[in-house]
N, C-alpha and C. Protein backbone atom coordinates (compact mmCIF):
# COMPACT_ATOMS: atom_id res chain seq x y z
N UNK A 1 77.05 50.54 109.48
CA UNK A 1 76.44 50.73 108.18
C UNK A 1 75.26 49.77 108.02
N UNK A 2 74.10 49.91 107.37
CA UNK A 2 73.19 49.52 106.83
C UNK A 2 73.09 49.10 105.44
N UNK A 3 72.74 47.61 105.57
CA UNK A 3 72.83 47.19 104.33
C UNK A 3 71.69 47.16 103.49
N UNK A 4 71.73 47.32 102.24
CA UNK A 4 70.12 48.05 101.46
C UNK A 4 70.23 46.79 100.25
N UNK A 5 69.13 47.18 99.75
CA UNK A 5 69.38 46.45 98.15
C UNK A 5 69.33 47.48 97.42
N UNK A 6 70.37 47.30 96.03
CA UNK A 6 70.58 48.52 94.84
C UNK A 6 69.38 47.95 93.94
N UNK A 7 68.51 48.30 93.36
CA UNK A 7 67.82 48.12 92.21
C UNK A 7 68.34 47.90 90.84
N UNK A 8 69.00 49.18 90.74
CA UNK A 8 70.32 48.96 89.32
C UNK A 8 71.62 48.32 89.91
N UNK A 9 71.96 48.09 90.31
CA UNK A 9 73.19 47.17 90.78
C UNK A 9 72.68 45.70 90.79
N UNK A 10 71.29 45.65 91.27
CA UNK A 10 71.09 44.62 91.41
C UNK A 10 71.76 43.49 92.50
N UNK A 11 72.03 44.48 93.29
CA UNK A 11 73.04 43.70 94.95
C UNK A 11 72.74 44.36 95.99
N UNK A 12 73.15 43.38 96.80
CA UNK A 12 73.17 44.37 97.83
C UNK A 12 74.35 44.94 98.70
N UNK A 13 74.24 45.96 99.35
CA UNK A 13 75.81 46.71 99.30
C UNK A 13 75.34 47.67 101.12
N UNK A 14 76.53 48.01 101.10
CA UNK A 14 76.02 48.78 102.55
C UNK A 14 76.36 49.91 101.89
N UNK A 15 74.72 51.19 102.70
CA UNK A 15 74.38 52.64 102.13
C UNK A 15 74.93 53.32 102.62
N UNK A 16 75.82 54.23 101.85
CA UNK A 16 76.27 55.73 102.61
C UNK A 16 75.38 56.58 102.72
N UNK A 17 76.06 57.68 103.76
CA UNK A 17 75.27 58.49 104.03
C UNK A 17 73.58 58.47 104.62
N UNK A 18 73.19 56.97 105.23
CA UNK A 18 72.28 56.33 105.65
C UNK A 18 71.73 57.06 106.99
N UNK A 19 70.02 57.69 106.59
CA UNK A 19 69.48 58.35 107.99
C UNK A 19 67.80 57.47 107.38
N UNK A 20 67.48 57.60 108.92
CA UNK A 20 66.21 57.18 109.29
C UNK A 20 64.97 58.14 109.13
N UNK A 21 64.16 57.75 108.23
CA UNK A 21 63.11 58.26 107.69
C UNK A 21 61.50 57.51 107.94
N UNK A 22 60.80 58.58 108.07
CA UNK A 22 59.26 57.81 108.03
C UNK A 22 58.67 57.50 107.06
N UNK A 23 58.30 56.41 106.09
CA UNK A 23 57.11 56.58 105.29
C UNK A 23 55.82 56.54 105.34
N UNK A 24 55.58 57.00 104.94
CA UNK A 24 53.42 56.53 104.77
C UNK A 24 53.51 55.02 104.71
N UNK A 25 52.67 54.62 105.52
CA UNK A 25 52.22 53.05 105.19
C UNK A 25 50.75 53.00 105.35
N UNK A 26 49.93 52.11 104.69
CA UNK A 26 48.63 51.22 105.24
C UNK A 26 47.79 52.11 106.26
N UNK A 27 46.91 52.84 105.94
CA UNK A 27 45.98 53.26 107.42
C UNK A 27 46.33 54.20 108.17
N UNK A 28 47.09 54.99 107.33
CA UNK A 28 48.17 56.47 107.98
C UNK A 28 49.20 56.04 109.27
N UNK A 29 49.74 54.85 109.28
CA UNK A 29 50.78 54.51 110.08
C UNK A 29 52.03 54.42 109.72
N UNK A 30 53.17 55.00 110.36
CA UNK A 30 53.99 55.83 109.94
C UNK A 30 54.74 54.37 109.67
N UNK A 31 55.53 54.08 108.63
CA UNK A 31 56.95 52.67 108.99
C UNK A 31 58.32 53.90 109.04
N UNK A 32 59.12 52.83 109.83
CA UNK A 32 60.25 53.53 109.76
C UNK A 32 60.83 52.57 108.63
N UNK A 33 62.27 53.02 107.94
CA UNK A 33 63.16 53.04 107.17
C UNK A 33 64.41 53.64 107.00
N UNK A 34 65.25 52.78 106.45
CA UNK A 34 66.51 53.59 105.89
C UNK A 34 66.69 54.05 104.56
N UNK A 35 67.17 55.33 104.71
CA UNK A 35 67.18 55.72 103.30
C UNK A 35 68.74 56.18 102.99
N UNK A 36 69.17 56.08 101.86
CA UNK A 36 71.07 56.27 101.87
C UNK A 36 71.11 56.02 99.99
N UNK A 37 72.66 56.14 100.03
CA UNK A 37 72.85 56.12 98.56
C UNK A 37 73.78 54.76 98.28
N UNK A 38 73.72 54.41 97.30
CA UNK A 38 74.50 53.05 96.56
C UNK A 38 76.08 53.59 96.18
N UNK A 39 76.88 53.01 97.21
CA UNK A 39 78.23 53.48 96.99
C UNK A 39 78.76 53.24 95.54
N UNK A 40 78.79 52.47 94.92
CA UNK A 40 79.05 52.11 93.85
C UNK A 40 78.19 52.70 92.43
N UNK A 41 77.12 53.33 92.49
CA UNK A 41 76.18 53.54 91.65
C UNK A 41 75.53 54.89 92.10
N UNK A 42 75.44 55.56 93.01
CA UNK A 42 74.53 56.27 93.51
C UNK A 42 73.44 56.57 93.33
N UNK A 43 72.78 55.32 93.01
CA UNK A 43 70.99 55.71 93.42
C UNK A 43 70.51 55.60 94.88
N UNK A 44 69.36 55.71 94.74
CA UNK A 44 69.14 56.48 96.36
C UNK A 44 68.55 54.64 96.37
N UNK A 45 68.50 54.22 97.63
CA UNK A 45 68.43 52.90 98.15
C UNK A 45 67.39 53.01 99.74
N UNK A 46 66.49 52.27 99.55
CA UNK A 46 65.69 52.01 100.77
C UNK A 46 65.83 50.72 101.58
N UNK A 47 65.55 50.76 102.98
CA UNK A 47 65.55 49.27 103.46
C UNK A 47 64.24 49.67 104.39
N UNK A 48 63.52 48.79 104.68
CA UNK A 48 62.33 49.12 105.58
C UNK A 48 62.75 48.66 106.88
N UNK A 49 62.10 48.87 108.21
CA UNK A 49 63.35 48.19 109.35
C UNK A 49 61.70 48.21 110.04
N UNK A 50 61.95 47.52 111.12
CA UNK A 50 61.02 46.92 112.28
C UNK A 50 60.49 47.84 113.13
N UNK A 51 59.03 47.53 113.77
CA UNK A 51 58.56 48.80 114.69
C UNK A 51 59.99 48.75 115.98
N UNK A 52 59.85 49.64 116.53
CA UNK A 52 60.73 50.19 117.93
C UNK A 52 59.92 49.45 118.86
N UNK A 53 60.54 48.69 120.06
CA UNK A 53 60.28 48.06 120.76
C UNK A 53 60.56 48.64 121.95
C-alpha cells in the first residue's frame, strides 16, 4: 500500500484502491503519481512519486 496525505482528514493514511497515473507537469512532461481513495473518508488522495530509473 501507498501512503498519501488526506486533505480533509488532514493525515496521512495508506490509499485504497491505489493505481499509477500520469499528470501534466511543467513543459509538457509527464510526472508520475499515485492516485487512490482515503479509507476512512473517501476523498480521492494523490502522492507524486519519483522519475523511473
Amino acid at each position: 500500500m501507498v501512503e498519501g496525505y488526506c486533505v480533509k482528514c488532514k493525515a496521512k493514511r495508506d490509499m485504497k484502491d491505489g493505481k499509477e497515473v500520469a499528470m501534466k507537469g511543467k513543459g509538457g512532461v509527464e510526472r508520475r503519481a499515485m492516485k487512490g481513495k482515503c479509507p476512512k473518508c473517501d476523498t480521492t488522495m494523490f502522492r507524486i512519486l519519483g522519475k523511473k530509473k
